[in-house]
N, C-alpha and C. Protein backbone atom coordinates (compact mmCIF):
# COMPACT_ATOMS: atom_id res chain seq x y z
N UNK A 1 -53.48 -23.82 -8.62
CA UNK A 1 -52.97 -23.50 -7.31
C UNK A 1 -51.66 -24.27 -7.11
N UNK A 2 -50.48 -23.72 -6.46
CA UNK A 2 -49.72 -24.35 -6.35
C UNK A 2 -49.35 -25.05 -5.16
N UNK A 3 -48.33 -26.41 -4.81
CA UNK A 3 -48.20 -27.08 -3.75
C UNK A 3 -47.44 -26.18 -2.95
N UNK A 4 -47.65 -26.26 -2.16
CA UNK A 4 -46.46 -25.61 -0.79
C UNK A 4 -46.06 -26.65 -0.47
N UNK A 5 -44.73 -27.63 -0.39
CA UNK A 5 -43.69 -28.60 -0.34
C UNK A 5 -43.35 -27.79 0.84
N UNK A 6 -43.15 -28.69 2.12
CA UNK A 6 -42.79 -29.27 3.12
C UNK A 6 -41.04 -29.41 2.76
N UNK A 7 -40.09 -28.28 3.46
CA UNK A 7 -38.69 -28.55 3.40
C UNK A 7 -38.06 -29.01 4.82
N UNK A 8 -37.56 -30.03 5.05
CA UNK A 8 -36.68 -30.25 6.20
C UNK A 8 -35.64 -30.15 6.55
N UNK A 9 -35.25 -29.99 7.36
CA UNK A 9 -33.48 -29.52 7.50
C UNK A 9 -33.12 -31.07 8.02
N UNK A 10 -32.17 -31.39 6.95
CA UNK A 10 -31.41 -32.93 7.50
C UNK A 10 -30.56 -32.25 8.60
N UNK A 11 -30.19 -33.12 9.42
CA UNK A 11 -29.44 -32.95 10.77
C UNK A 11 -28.38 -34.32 10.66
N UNK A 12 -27.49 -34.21 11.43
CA UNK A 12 -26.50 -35.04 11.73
C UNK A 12 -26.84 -35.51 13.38
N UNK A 13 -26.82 -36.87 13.28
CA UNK A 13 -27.13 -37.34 14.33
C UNK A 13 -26.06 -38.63 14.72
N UNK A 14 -25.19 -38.52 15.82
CA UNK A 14 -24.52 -39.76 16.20
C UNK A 14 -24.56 -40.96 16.65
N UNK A 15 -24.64 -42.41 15.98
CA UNK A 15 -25.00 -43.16 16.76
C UNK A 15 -24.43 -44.21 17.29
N UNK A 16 -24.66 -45.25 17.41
CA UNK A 16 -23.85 -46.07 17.66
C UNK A 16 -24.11 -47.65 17.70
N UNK A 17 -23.67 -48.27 16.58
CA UNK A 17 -24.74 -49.67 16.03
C UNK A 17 -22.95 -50.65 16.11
N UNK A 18 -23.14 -51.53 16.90
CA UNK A 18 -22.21 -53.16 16.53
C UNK A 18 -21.33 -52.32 17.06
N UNK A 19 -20.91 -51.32 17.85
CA UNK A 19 -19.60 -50.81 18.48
C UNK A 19 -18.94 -49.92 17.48
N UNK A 20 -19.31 -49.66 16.60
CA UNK A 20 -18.78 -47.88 16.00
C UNK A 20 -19.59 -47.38 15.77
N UNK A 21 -19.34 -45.87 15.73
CA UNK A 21 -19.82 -44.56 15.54
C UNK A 21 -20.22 -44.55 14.57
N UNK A 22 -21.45 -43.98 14.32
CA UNK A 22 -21.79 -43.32 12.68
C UNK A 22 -22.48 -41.92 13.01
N UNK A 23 -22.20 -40.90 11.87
CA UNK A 23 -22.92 -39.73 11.61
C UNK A 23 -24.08 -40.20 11.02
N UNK A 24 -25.10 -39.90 11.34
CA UNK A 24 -26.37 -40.16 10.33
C UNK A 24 -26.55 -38.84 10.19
N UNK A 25 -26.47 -38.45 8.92
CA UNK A 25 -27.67 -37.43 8.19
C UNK A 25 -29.12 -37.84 7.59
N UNK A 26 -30.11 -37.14 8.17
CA UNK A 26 -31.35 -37.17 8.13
C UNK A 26 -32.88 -36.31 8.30
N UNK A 27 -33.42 -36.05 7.80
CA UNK A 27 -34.40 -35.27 8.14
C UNK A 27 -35.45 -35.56 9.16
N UNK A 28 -35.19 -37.22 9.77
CA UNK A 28 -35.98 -37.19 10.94
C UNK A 28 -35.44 -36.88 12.33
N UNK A 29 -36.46 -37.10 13.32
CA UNK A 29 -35.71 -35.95 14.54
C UNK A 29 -34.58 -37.44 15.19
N UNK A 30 -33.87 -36.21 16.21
CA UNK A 30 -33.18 -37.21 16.38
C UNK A 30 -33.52 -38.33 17.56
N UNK A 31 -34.58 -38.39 18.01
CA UNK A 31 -35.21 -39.63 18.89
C UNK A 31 -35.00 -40.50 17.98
N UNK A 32 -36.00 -40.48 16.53
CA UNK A 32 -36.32 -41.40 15.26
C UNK A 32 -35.07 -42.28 15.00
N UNK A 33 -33.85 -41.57 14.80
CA UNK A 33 -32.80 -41.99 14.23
C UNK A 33 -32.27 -42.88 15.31
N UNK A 34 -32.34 -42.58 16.82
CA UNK A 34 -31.69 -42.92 17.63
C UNK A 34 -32.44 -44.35 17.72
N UNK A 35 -33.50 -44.52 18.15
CA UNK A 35 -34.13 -45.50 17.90
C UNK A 35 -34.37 -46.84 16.79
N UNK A 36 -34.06 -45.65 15.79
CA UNK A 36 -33.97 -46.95 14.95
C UNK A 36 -32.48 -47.39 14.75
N UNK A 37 -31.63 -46.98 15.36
CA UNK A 37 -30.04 -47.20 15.25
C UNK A 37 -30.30 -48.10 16.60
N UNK A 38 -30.69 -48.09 17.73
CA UNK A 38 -30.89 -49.20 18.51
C UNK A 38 -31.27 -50.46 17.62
N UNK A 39 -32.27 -50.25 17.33
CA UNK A 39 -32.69 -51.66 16.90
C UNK A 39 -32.26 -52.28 16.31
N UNK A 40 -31.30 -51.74 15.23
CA UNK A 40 -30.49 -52.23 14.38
C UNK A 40 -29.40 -53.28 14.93
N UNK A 41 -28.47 -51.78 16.18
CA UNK A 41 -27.95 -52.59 17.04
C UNK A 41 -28.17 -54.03 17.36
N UNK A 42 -29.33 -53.88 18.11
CA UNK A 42 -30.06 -55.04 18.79
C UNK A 42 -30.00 -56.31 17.85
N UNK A 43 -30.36 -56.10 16.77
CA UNK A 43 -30.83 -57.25 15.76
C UNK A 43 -29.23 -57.57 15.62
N UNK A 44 -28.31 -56.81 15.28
CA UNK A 44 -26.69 -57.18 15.47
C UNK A 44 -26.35 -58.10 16.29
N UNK A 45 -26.43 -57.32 17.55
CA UNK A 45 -26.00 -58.25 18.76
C UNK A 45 -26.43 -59.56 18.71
N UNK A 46 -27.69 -59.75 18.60
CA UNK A 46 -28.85 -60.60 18.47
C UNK A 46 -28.11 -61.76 17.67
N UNK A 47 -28.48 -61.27 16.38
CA UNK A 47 -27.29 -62.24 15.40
C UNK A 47 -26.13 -62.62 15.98
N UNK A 48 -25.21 -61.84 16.30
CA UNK A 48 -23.57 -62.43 16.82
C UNK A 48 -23.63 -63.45 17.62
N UNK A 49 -24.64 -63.19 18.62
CA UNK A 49 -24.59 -64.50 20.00
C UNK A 49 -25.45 -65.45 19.03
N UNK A 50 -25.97 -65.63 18.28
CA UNK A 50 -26.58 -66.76 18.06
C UNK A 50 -26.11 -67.54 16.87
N UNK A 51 -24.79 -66.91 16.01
CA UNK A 51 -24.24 -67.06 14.98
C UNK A 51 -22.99 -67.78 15.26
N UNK A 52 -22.35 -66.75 16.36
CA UNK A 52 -21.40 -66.53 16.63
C UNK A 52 -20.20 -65.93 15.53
N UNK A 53 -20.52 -65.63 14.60
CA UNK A 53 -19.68 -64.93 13.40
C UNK A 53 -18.96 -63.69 13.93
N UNK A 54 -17.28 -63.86 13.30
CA UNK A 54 -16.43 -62.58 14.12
C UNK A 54 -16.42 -61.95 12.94
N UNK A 55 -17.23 -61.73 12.32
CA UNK A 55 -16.70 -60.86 11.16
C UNK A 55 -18.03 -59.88 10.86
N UNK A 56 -17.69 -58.29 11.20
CA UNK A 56 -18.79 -57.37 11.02
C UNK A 56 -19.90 -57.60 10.27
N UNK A 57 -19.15 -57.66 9.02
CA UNK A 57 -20.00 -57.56 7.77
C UNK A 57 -21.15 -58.62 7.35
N UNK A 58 -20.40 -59.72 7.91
CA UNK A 58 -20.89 -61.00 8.03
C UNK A 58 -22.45 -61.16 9.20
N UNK A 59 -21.80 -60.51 10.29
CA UNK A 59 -22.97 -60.09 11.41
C UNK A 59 -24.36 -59.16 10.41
N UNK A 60 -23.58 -57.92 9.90
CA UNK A 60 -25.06 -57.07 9.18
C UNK A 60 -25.71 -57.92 8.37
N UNK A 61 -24.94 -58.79 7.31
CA UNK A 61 -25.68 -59.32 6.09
C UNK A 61 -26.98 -59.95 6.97
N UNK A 62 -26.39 -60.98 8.13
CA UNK A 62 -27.42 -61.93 8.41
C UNK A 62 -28.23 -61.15 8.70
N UNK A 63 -28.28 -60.30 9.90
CA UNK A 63 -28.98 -58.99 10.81
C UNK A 63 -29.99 -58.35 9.30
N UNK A 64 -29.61 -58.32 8.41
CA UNK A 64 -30.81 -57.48 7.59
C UNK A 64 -31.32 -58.69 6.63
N UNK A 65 -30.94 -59.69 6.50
CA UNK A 65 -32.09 -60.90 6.10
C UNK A 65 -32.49 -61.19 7.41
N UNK A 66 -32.79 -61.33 8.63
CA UNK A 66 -33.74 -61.43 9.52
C UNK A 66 -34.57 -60.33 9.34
N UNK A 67 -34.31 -59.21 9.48
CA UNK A 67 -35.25 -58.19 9.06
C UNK A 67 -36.31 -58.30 8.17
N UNK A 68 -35.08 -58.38 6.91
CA UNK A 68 -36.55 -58.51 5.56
C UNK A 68 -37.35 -59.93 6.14
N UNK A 69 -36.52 -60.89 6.67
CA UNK A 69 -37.76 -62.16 6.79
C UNK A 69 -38.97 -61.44 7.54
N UNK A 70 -39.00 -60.59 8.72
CA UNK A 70 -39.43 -60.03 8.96
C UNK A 70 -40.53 -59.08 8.53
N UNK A 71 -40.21 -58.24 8.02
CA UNK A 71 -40.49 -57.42 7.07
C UNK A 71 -41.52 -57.84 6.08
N UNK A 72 -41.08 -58.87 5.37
CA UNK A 72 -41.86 -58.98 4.41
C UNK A 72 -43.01 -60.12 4.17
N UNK A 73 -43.41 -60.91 5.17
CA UNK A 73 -44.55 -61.16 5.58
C UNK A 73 -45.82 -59.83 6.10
N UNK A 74 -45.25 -59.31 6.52
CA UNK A 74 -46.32 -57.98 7.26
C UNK A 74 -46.41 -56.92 6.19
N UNK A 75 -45.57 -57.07 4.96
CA UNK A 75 -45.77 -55.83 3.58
C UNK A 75 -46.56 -56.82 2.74
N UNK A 76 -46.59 -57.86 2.51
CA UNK A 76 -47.49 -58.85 1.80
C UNK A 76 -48.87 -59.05 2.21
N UNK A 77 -49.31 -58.85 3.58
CA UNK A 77 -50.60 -59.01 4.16
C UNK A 77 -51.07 -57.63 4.60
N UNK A 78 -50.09 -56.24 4.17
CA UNK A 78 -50.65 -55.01 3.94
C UNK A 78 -51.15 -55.00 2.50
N UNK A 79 -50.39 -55.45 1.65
CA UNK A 79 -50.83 -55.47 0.02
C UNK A 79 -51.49 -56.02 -0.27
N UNK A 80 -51.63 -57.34 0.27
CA UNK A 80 -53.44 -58.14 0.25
C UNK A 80 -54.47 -57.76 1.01
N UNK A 81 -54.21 -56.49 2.51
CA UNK A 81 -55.28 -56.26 2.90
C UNK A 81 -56.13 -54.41 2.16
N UNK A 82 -54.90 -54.23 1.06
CA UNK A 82 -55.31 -52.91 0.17
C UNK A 82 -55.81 -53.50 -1.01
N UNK A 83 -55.42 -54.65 -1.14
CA UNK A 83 -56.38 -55.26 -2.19
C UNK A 83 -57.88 -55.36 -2.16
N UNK A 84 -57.98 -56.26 -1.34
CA UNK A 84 -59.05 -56.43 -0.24
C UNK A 84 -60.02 -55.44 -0.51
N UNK A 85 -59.69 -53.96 0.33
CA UNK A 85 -60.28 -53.05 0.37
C UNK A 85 -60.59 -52.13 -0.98
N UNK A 86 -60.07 -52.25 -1.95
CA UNK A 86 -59.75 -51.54 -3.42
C UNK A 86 -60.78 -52.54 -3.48
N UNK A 87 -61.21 -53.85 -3.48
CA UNK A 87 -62.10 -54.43 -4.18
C UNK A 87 -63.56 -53.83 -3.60
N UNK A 88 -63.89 -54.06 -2.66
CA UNK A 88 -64.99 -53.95 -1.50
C UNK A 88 -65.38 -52.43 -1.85
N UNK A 89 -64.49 -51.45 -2.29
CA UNK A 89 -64.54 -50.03 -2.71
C UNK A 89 -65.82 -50.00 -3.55
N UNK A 90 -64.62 -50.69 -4.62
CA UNK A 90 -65.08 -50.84 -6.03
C UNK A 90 -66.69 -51.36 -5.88
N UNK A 91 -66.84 -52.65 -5.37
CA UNK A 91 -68.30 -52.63 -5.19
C UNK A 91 -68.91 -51.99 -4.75
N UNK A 92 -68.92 -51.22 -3.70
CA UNK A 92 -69.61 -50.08 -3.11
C UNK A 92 -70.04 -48.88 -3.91
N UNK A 93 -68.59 -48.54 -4.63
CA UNK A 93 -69.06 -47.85 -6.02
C UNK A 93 -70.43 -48.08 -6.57
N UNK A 94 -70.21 -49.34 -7.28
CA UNK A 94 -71.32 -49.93 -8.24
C UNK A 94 -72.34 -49.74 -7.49
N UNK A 95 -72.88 -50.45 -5.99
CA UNK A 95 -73.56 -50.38 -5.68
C UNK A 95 -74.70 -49.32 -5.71
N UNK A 96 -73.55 -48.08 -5.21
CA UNK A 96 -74.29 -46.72 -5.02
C UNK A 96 -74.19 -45.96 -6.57
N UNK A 97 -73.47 -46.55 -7.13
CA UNK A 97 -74.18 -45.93 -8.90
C UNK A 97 -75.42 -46.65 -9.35
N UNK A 98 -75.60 -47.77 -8.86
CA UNK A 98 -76.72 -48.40 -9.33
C UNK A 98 -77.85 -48.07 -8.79
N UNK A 99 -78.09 -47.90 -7.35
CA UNK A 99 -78.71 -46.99 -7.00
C UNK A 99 -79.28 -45.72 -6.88
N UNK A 100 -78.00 -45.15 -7.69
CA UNK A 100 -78.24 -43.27 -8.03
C UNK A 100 -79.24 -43.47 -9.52
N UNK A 101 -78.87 -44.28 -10.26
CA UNK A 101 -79.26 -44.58 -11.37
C UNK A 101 -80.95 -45.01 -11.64
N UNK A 102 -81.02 -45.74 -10.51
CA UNK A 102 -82.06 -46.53 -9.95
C UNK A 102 -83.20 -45.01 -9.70
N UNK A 103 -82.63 -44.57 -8.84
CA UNK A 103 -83.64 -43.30 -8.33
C UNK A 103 -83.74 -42.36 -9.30
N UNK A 104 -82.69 -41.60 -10.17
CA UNK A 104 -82.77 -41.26 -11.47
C UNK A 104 -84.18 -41.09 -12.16
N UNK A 105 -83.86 -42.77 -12.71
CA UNK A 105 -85.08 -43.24 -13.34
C UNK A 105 -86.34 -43.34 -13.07
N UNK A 106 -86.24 -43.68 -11.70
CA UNK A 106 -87.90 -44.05 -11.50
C UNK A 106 -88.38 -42.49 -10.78
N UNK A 107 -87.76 -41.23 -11.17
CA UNK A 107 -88.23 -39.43 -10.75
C UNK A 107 -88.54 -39.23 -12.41
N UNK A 108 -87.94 -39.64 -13.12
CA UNK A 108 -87.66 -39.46 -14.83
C UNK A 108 -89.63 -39.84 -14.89
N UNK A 109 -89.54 -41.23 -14.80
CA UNK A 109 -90.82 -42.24 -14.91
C UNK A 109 -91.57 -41.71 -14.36
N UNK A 110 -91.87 -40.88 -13.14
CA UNK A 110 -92.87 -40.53 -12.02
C UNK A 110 -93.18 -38.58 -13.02
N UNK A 111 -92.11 -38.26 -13.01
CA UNK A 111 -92.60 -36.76 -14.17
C UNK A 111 -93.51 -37.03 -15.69
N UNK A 112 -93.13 -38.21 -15.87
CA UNK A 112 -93.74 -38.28 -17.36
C UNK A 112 -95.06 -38.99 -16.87
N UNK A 113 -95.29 -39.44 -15.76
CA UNK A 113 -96.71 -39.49 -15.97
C UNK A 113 -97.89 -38.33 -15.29
């Protein structure tokens, strides 16, 4: 059988992050984009007053290592909490094979006598 793939139409969406314009092309709607071009903003601004750095580029670098600091505490304690669960699986597995196995046998044992 074959997949039916999901096509989106990227859109151009305008926004406006640290005081210029950008086109974003994207396939999400444009609330998504707008929103996350705020925040970006925000984390900008955020940085400048507390940096005070006049230099754009200088503002993003910091603005997206706060992020990842961000970021990557909460992707580390998703990957240890899929661990977690991949394990607890896995036993459950066993459990209920050992049990299927279990009942198996003792219908096997109960016919032969």
């Amino acid at each position: 059988m074959a997949h039916k793939t999901e096509t989106r139409q990227k859109r151009s969406t305008v926004v406006n992050i640290f005081g210029r314009e950008y086109h974003i092309r994207s396939d999400e709607d444009e609330q998504t984009v707008q929103r996350i071009a705020k925040f970006v903003d925000e984390k900008m601004q955020e940085t400048a007053r507390r940096t005070q750095t006049p230099d754009p580029l200088g503002v993003a670098v910091l603005a997206a290592l706060n992020v990842a600091g961000e970021y990557f505490p909460m992707r580390e304690a998703r990957e240890a909490t899929a661990g977690l669960t991949a394990e607890r699986l896995r036993r459950l597995i066993h459990l209920v094979d050992g049990s299927l196995a279990h009942t198996a046998s003792s219908r096997g044992s109960a016919r032969a006598r």
